[in-house]
C-alpha atoms as a PDB file:
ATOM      1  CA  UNK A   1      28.048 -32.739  27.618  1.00  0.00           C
ATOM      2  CA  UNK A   2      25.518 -32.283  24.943  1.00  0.00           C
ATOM      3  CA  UNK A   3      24.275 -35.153  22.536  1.00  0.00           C
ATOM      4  CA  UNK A   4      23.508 -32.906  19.504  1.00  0.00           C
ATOM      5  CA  UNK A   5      25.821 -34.064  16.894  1.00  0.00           C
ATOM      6  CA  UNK A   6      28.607 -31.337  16.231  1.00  0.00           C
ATOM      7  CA  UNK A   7      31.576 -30.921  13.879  1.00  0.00           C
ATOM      8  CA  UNK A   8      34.334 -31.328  15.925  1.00  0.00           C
ATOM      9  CA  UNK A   9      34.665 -34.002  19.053  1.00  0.00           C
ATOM     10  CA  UNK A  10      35.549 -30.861  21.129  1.00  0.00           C
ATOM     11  CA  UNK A  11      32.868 -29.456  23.903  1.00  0.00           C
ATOM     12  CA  UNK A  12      30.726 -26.468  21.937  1.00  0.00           C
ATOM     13  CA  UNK A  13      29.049 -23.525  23.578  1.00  0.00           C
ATOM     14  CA  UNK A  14      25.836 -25.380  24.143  1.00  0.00           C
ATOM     15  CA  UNK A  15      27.486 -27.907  27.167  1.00  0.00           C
ATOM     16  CA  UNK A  16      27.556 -24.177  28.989  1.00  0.00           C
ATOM     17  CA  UNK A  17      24.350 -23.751  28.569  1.00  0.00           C
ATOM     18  CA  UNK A  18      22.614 -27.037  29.535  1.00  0.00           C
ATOM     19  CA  UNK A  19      18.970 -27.786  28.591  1.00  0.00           C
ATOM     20  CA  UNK A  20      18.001 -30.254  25.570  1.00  0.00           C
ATOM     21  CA  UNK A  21      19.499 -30.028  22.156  1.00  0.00           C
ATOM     22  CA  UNK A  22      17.611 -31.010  18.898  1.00  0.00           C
ATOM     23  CA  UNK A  23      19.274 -32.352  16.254  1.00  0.00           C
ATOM     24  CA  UNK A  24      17.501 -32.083  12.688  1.00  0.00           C
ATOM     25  CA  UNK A  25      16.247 -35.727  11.073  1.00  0.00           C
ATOM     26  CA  UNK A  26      18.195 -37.876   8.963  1.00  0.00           C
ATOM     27  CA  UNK A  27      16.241 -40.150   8.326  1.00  0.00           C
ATOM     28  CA  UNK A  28      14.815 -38.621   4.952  1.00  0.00           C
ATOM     29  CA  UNK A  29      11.267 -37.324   6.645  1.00  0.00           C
ATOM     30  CA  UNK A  30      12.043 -34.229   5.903  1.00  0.00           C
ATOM     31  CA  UNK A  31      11.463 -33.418   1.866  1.00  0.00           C
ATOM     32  CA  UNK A  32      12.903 -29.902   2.298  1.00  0.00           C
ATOM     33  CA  UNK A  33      12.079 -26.683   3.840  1.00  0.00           C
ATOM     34  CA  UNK A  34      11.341 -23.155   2.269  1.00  0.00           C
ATOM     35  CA  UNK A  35      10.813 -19.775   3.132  1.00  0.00           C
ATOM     36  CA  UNK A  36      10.073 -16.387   1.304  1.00  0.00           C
ATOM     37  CA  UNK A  37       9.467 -12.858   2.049  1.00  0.00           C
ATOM     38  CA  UNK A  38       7.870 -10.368   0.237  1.00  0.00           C
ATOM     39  CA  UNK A  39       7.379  -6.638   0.346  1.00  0.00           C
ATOM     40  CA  UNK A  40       3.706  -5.303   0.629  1.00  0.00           C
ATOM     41  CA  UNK A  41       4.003  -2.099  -0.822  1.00  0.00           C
ATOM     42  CA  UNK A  42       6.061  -3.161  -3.605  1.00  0.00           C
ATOM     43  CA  UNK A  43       4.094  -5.736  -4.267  1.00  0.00           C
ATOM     44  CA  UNK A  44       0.772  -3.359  -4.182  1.00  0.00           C
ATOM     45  CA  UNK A  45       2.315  -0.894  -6.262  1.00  0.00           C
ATOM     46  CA  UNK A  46       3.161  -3.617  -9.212  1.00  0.00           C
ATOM     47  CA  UNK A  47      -0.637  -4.876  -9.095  1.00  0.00           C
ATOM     48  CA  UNK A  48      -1.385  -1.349  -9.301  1.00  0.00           C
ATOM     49  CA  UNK A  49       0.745  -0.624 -12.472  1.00  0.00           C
ATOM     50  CA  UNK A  50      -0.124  -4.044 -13.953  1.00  0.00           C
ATOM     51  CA  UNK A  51      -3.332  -4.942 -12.811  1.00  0.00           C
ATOM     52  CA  UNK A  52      -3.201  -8.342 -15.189  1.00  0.00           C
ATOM     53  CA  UNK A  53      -1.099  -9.480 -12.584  1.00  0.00           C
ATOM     54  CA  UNK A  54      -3.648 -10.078 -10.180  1.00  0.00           C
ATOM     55  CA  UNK A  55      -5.056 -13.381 -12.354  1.00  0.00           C
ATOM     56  CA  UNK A  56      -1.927 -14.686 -12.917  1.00  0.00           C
ATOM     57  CA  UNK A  57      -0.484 -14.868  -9.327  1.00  0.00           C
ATOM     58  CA  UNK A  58      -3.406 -15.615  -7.354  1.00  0.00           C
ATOM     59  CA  UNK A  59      -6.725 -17.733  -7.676  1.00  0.00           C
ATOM     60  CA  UNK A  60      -9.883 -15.952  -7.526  1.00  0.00           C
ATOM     61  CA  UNK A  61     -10.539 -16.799  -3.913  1.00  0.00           C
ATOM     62  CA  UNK A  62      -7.102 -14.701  -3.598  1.00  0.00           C
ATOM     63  CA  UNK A  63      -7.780 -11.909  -5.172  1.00  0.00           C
ATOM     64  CA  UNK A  64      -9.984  -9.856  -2.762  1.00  0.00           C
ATOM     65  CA  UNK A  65      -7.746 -10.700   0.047  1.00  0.00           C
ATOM     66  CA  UNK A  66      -5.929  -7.431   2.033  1.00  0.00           C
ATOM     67  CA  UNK A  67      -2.368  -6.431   0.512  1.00  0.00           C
ATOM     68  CA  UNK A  68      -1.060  -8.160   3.201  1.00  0.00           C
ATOM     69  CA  UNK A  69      -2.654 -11.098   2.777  1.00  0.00           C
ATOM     70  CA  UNK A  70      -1.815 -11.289  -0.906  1.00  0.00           C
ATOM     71  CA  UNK A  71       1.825 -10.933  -0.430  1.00  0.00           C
ATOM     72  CA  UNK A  72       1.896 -13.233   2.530  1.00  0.00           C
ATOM     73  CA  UNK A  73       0.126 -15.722  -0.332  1.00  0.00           C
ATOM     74  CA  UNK A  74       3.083 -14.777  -2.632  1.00  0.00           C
ATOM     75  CA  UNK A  75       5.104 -16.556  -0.104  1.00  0.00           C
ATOM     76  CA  UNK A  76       3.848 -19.122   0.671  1.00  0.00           C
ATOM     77  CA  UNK A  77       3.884 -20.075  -3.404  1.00  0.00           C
ATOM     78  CA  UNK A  78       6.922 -19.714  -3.497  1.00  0.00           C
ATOM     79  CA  UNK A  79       8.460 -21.427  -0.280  1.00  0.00           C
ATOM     80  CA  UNK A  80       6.175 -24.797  -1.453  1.00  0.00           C
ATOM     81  CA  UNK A  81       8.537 -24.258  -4.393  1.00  0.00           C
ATOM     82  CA  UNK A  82      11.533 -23.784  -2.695  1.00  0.00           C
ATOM     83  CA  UNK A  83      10.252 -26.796  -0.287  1.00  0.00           C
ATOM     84  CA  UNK A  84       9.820 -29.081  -3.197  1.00  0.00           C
ATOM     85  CA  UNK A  85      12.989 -28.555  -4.873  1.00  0.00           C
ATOM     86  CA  UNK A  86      11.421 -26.243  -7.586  1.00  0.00           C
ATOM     87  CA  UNK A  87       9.915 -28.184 -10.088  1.00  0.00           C
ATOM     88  CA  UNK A  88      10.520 -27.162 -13.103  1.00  0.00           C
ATOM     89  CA  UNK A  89       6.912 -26.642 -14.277  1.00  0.00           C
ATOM     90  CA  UNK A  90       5.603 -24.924 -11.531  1.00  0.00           C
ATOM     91  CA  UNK A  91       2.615 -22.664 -11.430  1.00  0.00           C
ATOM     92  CA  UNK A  92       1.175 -20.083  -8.976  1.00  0.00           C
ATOM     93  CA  UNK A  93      -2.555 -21.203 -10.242  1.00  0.00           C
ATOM     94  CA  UNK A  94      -0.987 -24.740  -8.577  1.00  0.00           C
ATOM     95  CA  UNK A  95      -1.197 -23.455  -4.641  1.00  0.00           C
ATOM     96  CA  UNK A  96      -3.587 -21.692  -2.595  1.00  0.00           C
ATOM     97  CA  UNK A  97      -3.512 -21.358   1.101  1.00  0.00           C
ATOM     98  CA  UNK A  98      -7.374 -22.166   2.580  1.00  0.00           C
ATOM     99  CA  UNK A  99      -8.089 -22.068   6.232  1.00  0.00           C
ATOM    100  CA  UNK A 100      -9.916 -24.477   8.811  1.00  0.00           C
ATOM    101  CA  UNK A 101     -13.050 -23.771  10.511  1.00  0.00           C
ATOM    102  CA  UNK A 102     -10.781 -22.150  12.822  1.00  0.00           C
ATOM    103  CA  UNK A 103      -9.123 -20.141  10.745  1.00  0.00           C
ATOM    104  CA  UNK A 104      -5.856 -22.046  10.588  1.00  0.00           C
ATOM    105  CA  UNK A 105      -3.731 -21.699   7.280  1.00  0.00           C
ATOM    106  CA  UNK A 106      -3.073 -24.826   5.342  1.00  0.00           C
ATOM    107  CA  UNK A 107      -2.190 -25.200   1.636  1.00  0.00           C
ATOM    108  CA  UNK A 108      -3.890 -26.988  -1.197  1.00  0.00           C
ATOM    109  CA  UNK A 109      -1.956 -28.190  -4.045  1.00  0.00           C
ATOM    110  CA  UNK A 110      -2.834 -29.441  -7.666  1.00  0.00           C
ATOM    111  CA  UNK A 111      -1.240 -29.764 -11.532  1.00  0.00           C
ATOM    112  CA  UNK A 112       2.430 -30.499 -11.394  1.00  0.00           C
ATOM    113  CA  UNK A 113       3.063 -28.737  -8.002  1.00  0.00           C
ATOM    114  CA  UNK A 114       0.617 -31.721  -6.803  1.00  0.00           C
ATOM    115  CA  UNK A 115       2.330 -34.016  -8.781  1.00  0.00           C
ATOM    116  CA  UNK A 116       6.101 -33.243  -7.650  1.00  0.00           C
ATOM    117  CA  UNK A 117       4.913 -33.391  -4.408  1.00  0.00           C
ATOM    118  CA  UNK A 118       3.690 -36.987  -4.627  1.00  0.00           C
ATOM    119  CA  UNK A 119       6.557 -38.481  -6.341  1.00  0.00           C
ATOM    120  CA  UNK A 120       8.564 -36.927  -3.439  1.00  0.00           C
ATOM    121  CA  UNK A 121       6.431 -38.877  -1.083  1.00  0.00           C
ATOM    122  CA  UNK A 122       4.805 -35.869   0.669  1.00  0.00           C
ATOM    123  CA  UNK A 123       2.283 -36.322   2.840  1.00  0.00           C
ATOM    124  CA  UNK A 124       2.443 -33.688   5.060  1.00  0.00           C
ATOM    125  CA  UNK A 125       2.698 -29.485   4.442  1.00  0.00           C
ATOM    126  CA  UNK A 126       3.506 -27.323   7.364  1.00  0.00           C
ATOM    127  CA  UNK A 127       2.984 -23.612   7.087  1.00  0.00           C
ATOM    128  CA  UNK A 128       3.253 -20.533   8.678  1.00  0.00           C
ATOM    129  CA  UNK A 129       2.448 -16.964   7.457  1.00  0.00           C
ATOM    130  CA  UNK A 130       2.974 -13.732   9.581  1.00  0.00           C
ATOM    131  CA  UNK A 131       3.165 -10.315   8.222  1.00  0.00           C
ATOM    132  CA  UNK A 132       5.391  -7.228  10.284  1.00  0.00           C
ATOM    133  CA  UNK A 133       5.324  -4.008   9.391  1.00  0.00           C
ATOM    134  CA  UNK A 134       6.065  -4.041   5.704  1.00  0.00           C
ATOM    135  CA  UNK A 135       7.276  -7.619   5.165  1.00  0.00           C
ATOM    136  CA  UNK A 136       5.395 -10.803   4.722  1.00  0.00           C
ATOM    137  CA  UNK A 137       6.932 -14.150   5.761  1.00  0.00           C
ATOM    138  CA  UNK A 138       5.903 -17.851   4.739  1.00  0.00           C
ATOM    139  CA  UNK A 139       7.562 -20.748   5.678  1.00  0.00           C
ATOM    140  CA  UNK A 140       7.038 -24.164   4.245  1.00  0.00           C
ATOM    141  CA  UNK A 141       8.255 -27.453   5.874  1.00  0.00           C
ATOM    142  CA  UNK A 142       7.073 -30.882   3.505  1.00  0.00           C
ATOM    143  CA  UNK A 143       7.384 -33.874   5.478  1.00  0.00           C
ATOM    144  CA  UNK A 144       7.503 -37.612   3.931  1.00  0.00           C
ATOM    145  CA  UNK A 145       4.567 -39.815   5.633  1.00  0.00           C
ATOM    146  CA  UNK A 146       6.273 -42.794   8.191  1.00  0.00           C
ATOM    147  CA  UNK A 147       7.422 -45.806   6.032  1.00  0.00           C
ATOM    148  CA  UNK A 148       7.666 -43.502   3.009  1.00  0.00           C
ATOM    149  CA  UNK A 149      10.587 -43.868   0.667  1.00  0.00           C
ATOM    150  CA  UNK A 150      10.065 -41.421  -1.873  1.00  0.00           C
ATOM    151  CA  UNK A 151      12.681 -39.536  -4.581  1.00  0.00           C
ATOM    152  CA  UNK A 152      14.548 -36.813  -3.367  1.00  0.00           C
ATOM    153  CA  UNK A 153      13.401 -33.434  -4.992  1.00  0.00           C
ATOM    154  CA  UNK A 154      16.833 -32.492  -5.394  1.00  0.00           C
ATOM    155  CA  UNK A 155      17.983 -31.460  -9.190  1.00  0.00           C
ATOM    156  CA  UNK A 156      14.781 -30.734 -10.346  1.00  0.00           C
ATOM    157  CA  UNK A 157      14.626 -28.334 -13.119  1.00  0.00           C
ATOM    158  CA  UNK A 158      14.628 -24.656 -12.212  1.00  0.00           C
ATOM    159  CA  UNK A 159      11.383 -22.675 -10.913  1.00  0.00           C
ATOM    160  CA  UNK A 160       8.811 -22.019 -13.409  1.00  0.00           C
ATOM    161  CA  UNK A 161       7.193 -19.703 -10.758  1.00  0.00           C
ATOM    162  CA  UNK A 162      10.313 -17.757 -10.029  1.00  0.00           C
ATOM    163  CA  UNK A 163      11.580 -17.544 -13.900  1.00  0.00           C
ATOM    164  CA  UNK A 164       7.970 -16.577 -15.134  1.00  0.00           C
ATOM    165  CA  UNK A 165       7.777 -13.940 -12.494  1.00  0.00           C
ATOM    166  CA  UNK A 166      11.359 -12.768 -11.835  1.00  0.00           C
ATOM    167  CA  UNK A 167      10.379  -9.578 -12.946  1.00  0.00           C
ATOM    168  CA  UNK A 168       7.607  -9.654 -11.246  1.00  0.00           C
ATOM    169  CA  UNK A 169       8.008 -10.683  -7.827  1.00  0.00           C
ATOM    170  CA  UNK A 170       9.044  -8.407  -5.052  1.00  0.00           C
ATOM    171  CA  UNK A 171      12.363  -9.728  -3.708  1.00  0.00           C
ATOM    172  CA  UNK A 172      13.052  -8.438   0.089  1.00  0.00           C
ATOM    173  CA  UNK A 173      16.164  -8.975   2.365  1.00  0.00           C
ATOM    174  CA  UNK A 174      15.618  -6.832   5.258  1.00  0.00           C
ATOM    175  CA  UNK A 175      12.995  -6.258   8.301  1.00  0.00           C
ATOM    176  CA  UNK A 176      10.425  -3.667   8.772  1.00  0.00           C
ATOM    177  CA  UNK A 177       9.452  -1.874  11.846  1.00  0.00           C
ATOM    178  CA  UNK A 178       6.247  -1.971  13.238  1.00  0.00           C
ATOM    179  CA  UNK A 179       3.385  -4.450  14.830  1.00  0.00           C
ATOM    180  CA  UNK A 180       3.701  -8.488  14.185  1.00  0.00           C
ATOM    181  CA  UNK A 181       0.735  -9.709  12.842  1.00  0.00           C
ATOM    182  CA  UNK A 182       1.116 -13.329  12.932  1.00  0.00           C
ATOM    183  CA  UNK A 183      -1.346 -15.346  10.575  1.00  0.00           C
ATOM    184  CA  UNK A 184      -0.598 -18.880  12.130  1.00  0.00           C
ATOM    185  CA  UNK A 185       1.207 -21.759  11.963  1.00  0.00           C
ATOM    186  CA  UNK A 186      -0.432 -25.237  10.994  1.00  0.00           C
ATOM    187  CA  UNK A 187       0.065 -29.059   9.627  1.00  0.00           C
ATOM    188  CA  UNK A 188      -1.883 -29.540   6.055  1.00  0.00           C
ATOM    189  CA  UNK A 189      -5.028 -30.119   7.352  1.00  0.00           C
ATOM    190  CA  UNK A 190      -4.372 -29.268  11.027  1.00  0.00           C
ATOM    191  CA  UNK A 191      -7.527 -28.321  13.241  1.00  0.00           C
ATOM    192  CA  UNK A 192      -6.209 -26.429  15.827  1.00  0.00           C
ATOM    193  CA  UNK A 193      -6.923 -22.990  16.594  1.00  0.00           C
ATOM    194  CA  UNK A 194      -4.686 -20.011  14.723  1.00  0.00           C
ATOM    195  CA  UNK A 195      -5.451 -16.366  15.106  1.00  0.00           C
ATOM    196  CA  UNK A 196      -7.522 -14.743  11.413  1.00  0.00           C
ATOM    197  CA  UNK A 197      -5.809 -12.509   9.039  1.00  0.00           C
ATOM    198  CA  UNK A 198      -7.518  -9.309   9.065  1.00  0.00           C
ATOM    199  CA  UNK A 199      -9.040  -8.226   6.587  1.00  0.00           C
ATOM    200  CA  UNK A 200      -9.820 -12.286   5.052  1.00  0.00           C
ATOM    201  CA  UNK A 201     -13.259 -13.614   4.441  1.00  0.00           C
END
């Protein structure tokens, strides 16, 4: 029988299938976990038609990056967001994504992003970025450091980066067809090897 916690003391699909289960932490490590997606052309087609855009979402390391990489950045803003509990002062000058020597993604944080996620205790930032097709994906996992307590980023006030760019932002719900290109997964900070975005300097 399987040891992953379930709801009901009865035997669930997962005894069938054997193997290891992993149950998620409860222990508070995890801060919260976010994920966006945004679509490239959309998003391309309103810095086109409002090119002031451009200096208010991204940093001017950003701004030359492909259209993929740009929206993939777009993310990743907002699924720290989403990953801190959206504090309520939030700014998309606040987080950049850089990348190792090896071209591994990891994010850099400052102003009040920086400072909601220090009261939460966040030590860690895991990321990963992939673009398919015509959709790009971030996902944003903050982890507490061991032995840290930390406030809970729950009942913050609402985004400031989704509210100040509601109109703005290019909400997507579905998948797109075509080639993965995955832009890597890594720990703030993490040397390992991930593959380059094309088109990044």
């Amino acid at each position: 029988m399987s040891s992953f916690p379930t709801a009901t003391p009865m035997p669930g699909p997962d005894d069938d299938f054997g193997g290891r289960a992993f149950a998620p932490r409860e222990d508070g490590t995890v801060v919260g976990v976010g994920i966006d997606v945004v679509e490239i052309p959309r998003l391309s087609a309103m810095l086109e038609r409002t090119p002031a855009l451009l200096a208010r979402l991204f940093t001017p390391r950003e701004r030359d990056l492909s259209d993929a990489s740009r929206a993939a950045r777009v993310a990743a803003k907002e699924a720290v967001g989403k990953a801190l509990g959206a504090p309520g002062d939030f700014s998309w000058q606040d987080v950049t994504v850089e990348r190792t020597t090896v071209r591994r993604p990891f994010l850099r944080l400052r102003g009040a992003t920086l400072r909601a996620a220090e009261a939460a205790g966040v030590e860690h930032l895991h990321l990963s970025l992939s673009h398919d097709g015509h959709i790009a994906t971030a996902i944003v996992v903050a982890e507490r450091g061991a032995g840290t307590a930390g406030s809970s980023p729950t009942g913050l006030a609402g985004s400031g980066l989704r509210d100040a760019t509601r109109a703005a932002r290019p909400d997507a719900t579905g998948s797109a067809d075509g080639g993965s290109t995955d832009e890597g997964s890594a720990d703030a900070g993490s040397a390992d090897e991930g593959p380059a975005d094309e088109g990044e300097s």
